[in-house]
N, C-alpha and C. Protein backbone atom coordinates (compact mmCIF):
# COMPACT_ATOMS: atom_id res chain seq x y z
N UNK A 1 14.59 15.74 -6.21
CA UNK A 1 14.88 15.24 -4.88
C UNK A 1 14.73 13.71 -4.89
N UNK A 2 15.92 13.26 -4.21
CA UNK A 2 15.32 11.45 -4.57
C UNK A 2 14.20 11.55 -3.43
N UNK A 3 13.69 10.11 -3.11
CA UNK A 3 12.94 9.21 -2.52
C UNK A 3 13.33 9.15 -1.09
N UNK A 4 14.55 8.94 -1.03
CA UNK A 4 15.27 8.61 0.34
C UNK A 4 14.90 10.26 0.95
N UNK A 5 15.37 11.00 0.08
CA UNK A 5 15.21 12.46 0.76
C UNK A 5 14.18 12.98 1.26
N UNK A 6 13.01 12.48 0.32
CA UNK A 6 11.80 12.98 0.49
C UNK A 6 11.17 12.32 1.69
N UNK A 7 11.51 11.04 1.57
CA UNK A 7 11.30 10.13 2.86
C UNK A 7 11.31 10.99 3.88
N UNK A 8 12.70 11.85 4.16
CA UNK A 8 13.13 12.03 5.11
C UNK A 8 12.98 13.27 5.64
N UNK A 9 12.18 14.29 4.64
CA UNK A 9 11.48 15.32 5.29
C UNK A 9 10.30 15.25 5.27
N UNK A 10 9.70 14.08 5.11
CA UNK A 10 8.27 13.81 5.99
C UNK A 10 7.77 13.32 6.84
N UNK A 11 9.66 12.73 7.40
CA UNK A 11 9.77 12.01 8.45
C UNK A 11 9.00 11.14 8.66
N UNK A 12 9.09 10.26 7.41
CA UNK A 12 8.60 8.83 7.65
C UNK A 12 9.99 7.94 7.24
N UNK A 13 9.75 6.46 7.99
CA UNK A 13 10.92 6.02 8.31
C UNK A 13 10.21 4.61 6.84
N UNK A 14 10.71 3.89 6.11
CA UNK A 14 10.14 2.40 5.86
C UNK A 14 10.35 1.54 6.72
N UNK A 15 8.75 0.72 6.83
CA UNK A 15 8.77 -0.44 7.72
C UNK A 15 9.66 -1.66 7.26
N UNK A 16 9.90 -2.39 8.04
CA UNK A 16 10.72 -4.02 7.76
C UNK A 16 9.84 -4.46 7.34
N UNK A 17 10.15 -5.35 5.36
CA UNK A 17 9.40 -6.03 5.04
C UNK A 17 8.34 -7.21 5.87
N UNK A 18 7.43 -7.19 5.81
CA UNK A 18 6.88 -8.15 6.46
C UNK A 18 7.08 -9.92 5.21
N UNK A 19 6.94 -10.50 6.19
CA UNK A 19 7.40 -11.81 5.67
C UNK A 19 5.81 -12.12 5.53
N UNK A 20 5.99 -13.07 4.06
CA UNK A 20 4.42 -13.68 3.46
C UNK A 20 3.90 -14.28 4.33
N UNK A 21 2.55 -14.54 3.64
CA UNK A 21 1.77 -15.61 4.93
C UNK A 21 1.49 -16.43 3.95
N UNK A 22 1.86 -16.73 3.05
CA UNK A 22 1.50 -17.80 2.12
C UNK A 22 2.63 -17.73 0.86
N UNK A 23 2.26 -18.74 -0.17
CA UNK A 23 3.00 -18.97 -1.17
C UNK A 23 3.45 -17.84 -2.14
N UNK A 24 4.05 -16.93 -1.67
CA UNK A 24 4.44 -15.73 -3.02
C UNK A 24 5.64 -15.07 -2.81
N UNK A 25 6.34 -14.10 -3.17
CA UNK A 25 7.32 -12.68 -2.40
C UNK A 25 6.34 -12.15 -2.33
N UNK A 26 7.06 -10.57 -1.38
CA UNK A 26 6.89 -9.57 -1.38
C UNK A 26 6.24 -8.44 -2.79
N UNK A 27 7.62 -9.16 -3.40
CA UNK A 27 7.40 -7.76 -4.73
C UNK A 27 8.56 -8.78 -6.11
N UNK A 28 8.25 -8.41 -6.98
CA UNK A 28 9.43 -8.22 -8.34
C UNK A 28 9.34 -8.14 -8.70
N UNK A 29 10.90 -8.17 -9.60
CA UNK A 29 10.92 -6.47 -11.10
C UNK A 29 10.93 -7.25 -12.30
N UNK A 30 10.36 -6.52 -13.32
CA UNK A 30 9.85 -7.52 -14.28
C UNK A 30 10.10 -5.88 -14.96
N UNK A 31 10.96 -6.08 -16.39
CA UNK A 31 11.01 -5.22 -17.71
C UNK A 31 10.30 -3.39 -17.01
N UNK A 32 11.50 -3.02 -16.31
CA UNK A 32 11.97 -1.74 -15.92
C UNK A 32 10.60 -1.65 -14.45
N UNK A 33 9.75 -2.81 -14.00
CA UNK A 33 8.88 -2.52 -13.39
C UNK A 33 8.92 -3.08 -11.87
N UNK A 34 7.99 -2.83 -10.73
CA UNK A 34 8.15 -3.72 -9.92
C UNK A 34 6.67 -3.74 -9.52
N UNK A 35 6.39 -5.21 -9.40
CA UNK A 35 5.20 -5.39 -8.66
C UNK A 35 4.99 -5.86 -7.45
N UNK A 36 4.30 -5.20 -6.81
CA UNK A 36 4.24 -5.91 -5.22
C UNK A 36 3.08 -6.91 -4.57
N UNK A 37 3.14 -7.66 -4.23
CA UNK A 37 2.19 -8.73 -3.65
C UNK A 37 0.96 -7.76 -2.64
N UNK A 38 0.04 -8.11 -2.72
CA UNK A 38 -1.17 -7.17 -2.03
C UNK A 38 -0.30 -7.08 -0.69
N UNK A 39 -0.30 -6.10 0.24
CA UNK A 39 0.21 -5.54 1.04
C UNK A 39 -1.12 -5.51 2.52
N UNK A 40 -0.77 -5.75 3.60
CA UNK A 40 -1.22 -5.84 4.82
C UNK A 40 -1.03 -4.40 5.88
N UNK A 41 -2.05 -3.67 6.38
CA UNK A 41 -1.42 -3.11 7.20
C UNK A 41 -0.89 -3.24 8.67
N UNK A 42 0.46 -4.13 8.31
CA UNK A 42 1.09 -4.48 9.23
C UNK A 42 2.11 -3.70 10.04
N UNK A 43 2.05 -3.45 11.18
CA UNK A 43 2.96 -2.19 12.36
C UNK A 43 3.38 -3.52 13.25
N UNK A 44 5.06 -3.80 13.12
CA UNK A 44 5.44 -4.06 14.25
C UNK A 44 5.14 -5.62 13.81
N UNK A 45 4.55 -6.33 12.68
CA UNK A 45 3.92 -7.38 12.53
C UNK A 45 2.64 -8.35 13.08
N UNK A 46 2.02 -7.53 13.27
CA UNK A 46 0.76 -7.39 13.71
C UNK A 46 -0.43 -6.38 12.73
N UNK A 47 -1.39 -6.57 12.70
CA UNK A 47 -2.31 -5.70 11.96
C UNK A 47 -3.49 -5.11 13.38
N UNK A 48 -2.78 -3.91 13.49
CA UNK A 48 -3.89 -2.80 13.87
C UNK A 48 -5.51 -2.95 14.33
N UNK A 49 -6.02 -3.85 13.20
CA UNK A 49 -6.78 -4.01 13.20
C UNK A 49 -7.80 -4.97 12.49
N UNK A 50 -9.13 -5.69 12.75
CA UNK A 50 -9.80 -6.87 11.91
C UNK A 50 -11.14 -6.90 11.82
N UNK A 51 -11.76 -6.77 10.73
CA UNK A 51 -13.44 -6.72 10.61
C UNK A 51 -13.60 -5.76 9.06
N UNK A 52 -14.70 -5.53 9.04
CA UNK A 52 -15.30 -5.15 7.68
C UNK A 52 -15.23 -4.11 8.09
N UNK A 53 -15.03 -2.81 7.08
CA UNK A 53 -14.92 -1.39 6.96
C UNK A 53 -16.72 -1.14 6.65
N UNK A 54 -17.31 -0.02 7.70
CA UNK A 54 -18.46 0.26 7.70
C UNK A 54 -18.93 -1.27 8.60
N UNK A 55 -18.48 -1.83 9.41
CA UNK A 55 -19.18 -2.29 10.46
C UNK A 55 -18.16 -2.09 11.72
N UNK A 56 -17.54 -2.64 11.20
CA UNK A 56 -16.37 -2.99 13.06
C UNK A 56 -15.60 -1.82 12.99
N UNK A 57 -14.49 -1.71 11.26
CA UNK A 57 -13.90 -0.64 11.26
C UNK A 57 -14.57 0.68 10.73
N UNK A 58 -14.13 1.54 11.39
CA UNK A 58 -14.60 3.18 10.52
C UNK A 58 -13.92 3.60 9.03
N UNK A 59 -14.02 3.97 8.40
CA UNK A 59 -13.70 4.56 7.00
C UNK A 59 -12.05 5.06 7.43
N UNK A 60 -12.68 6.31 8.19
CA UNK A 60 -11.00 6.91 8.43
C UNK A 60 -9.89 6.57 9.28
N UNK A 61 -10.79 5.37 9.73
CA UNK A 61 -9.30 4.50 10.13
C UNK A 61 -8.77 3.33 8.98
N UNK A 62 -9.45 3.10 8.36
CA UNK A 62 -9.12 2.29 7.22
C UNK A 62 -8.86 3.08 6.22
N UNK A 63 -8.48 4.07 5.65
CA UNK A 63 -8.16 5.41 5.08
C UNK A 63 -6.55 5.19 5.84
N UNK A 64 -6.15 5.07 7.14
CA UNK A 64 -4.81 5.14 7.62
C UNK A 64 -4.28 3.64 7.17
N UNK A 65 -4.98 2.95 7.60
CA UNK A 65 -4.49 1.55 7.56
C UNK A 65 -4.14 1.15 5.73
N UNK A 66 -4.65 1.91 5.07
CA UNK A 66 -4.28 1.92 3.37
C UNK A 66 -3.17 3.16 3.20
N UNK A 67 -2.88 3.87 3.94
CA UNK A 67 -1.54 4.41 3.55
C UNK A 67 -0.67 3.62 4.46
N UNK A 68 -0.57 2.95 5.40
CA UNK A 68 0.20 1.80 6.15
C UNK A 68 0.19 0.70 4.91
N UNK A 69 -0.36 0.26 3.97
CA UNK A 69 -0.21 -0.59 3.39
C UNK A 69 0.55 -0.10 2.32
N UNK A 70 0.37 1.14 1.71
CA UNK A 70 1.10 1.75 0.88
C UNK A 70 2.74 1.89 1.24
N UNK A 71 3.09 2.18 2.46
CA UNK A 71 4.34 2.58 2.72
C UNK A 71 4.68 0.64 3.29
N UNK A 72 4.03 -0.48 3.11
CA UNK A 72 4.65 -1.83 3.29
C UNK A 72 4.64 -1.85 2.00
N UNK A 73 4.20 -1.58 0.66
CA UNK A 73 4.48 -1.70 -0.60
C UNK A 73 5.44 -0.83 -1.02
N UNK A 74 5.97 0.07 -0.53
CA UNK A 74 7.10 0.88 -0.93
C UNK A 74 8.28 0.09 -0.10
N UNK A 75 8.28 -0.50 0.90
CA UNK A 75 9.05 -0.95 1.44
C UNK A 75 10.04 -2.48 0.98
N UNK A 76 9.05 -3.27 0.27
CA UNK A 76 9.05 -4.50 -0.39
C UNK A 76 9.03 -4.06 -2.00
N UNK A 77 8.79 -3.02 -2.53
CA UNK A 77 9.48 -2.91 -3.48
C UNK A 77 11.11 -2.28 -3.64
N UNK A 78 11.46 -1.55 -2.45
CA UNK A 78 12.57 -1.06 -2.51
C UNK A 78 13.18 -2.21 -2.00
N UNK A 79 13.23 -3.18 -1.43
CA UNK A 79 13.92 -4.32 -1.32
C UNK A 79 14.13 -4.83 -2.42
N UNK A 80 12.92 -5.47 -3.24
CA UNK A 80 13.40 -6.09 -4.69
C UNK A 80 14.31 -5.56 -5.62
N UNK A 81 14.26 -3.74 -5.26
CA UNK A 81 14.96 -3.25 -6.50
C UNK A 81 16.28 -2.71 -6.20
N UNK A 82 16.52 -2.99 -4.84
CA UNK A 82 17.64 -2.96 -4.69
C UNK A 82 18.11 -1.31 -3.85
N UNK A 83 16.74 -0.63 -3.32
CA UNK A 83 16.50 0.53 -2.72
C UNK A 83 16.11 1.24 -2.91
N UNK A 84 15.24 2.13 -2.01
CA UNK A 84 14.55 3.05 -2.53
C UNK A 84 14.79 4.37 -3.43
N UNK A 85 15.65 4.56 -3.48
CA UNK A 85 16.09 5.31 -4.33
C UNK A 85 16.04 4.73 -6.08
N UNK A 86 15.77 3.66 -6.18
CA UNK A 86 16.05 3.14 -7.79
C UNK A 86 14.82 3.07 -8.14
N UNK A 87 13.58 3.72 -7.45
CA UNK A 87 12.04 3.91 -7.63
C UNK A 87 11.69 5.20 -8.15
N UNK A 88 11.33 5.19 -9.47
CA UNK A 88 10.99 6.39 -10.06
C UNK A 88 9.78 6.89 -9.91
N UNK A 89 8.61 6.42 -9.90
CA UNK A 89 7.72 6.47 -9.85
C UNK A 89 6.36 5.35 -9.74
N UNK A 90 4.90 5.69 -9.76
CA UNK A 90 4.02 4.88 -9.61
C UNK A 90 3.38 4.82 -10.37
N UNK A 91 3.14 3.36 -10.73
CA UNK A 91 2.39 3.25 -12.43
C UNK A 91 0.54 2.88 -11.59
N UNK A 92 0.33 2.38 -11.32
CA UNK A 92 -0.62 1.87 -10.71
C UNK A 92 -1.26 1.57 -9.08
N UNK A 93 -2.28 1.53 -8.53
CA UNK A 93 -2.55 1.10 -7.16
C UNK A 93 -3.66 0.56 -7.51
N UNK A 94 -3.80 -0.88 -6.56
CA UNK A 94 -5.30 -1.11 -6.83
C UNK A 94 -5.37 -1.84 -4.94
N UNK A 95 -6.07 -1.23 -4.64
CA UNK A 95 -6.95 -1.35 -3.06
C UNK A 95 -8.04 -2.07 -3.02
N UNK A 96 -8.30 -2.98 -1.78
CA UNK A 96 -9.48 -4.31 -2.26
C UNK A 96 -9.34 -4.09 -0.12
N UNK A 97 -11.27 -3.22 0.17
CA UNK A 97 -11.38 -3.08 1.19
C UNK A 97 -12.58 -4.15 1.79
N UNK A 98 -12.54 -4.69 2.64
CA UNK A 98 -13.05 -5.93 3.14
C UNK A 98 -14.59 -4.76 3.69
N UNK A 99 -15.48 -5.16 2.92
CA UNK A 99 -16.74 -3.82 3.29
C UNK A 99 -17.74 -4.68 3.78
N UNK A 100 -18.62 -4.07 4.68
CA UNK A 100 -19.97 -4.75 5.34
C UNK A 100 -20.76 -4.26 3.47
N UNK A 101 -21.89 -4.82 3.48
CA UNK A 101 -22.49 -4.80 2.08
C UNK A 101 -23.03 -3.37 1.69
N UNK A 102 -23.24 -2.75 2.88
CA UNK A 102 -23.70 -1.65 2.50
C UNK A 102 -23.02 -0.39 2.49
N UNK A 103 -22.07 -0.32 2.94
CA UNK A 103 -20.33 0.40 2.36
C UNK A 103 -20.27 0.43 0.98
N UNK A 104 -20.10 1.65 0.63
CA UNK A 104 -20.07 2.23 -0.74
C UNK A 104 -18.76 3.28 -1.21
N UNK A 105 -17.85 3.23 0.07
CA UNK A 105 -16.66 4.63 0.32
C UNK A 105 -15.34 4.18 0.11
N UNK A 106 -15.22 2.79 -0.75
CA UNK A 106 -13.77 2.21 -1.22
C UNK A 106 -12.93 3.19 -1.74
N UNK A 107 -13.33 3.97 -2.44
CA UNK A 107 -12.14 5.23 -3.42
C UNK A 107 -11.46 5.93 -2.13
N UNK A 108 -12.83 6.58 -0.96
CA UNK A 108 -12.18 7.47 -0.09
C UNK A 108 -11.13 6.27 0.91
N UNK A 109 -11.28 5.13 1.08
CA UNK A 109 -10.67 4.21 1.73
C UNK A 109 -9.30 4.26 1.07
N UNK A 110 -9.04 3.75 -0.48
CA UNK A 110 -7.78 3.84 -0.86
C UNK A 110 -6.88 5.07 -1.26
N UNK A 111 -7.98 6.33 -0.96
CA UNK A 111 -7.11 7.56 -0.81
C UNK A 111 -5.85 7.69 -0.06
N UNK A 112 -6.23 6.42 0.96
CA UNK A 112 -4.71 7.04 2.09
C UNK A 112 -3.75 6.16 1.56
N UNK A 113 -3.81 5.55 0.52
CA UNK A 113 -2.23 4.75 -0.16
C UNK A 113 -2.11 6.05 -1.45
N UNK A 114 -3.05 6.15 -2.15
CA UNK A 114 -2.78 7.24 -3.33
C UNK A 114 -2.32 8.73 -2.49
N UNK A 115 -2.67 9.17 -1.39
CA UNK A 115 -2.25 10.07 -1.05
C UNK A 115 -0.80 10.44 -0.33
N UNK A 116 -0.28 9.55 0.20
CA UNK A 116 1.19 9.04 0.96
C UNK A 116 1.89 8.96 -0.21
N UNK A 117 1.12 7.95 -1.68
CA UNK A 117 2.32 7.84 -2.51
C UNK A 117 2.59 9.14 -3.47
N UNK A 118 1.47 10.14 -3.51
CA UNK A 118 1.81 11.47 -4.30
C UNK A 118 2.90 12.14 -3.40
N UNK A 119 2.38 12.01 -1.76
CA UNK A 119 3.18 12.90 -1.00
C UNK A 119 4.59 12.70 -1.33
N UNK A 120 5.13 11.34 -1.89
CA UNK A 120 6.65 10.78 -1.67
C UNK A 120 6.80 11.37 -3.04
N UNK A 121 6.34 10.88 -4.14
CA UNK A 121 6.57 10.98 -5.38
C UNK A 121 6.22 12.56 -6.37
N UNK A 122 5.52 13.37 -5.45
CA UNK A 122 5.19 14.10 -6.46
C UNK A 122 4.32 13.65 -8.05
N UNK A 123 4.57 14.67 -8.53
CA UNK A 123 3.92 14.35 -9.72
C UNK A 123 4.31 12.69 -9.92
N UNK A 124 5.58 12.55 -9.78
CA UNK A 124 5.38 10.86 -10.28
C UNK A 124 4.78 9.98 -9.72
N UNK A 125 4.03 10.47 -8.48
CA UNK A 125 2.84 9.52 -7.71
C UNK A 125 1.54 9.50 -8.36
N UNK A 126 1.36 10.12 -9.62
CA UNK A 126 0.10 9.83 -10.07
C UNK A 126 -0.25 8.51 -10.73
N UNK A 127 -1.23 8.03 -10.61
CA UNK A 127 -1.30 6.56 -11.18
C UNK A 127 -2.87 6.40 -11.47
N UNK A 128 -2.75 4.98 -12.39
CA UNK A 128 -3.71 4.63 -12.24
C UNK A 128 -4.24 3.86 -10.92
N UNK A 129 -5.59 3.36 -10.96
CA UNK A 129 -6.23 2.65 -9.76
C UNK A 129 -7.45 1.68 -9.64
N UNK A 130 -7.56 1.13 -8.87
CA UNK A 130 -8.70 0.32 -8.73
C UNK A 130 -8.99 0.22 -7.12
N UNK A 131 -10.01 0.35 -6.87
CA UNK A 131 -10.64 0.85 -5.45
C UNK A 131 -11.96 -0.52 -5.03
N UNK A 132 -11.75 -1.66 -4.42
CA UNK A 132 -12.58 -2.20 -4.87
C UNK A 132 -13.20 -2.74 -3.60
N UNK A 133 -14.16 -2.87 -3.38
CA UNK A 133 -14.87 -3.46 -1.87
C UNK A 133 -14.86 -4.93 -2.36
N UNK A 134 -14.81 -6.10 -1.30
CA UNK A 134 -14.76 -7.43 -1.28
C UNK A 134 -15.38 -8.00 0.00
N UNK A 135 -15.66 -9.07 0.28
CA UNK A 135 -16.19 -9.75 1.58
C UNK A 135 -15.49 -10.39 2.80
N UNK A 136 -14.58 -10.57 2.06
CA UNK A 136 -13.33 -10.57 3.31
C UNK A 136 -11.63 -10.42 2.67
N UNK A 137 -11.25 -10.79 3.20
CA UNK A 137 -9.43 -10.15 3.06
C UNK A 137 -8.87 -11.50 4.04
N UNK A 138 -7.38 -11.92 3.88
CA UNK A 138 -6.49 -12.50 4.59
C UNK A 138 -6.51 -12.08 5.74
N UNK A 139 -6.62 -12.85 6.64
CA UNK A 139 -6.12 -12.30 8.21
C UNK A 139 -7.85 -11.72 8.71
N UNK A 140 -8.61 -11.45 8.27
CA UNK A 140 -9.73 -10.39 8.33
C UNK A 140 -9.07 -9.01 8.30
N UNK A 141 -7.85 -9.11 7.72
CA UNK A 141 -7.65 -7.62 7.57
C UNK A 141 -8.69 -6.86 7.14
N UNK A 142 -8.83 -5.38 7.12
CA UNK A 142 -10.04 -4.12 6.31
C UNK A 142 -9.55 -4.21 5.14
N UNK A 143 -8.21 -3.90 4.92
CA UNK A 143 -7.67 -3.47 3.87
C UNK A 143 -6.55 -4.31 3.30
N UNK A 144 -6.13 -4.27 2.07
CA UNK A 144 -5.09 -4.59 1.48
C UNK A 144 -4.74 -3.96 -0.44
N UNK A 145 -3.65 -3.76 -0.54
CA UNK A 145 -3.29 -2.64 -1.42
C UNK A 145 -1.84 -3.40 -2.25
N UNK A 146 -2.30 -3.18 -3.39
CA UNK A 146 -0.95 -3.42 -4.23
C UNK A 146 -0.29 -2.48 -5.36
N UNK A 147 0.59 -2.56 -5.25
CA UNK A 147 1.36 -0.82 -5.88
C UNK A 147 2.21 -1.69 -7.12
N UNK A 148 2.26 -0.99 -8.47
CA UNK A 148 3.44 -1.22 -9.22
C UNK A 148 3.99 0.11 -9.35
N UNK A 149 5.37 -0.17 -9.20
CA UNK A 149 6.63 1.05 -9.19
C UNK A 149 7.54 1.45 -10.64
N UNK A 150 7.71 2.49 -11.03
CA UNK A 150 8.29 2.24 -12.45
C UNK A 150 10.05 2.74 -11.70
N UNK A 151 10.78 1.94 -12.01
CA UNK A 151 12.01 1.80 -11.85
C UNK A 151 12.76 3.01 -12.93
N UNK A 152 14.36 3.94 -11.81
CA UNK A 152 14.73 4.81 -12.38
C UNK A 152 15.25 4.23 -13.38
């Protein structure tokens, strides 16, 4: 089943790339690959939400807000590559959650990008990962997430 299809019986739509907030792209393809610039969970161009996960934000809303970042990294890589459909699979995710110090639940935080991207990909959503708590993030976002895609 492609991508587009699968998209479309889980009735999720891709968001409009969001435009950088600083010096980089989105995403690009480099020797059959694509990498995407850490990803924001941005709705509508705005972020949801701002503060440290385990103080301001809760876990399982930052658990949503990392599969929102996942599906802006599927979105900005299917731009670079020319659509979603020319996305075979996921080589990697690595998630970097903005944590009060005593937050210890980063893996269950970047579950909701690893879990959205198995849902699309199937088996080819398995990847490697990195799950990592930090002290702050751009924007005070909670979260931010970067995906590499292996191109069909």
């Amino acid at each position: 089943m492609s991508v587009s299809a699968r998209l479309a019986e889980l009735g999720l739509e891709l968001p409009a790339v969001a435009a950088p907030v600083a010096a980089y792209v989105p995403a690009v393809v480099h020797s059959g690959l694509v990498y995407t610039s850490g990803q924001l969970p941005f709705v509508d161009g705005a972020l949801p939400a701002t503060g440290k996960v385990g103080a301001e934000v809760e876990a399982a809303d930052a658990q949503g807000y990392a599969r929102t970042c996942a599906l802006n990294a599927l979105a900005a890589a299917a731009q670079a590559a020319g659509g979603v459909d020319r996305l075979a699979g996921v080589l990697r995710v690595g998630g970097f959650v903005a944590s009060d110090p005593t937050f210890t639940g980063q893996p269950a935080v970047v579950n909701g990008a690893s879990d959205v991207l198995g849902e699309i990909f199937g088996d080819a959503g398995q990847h490697a990962r990195a799950a990592v708590g930090v002290a702050s993030l751009p924007l005070d976002t909670p979260v931010e997430v970067e995906v590499t895609f292996i191109l069909a």
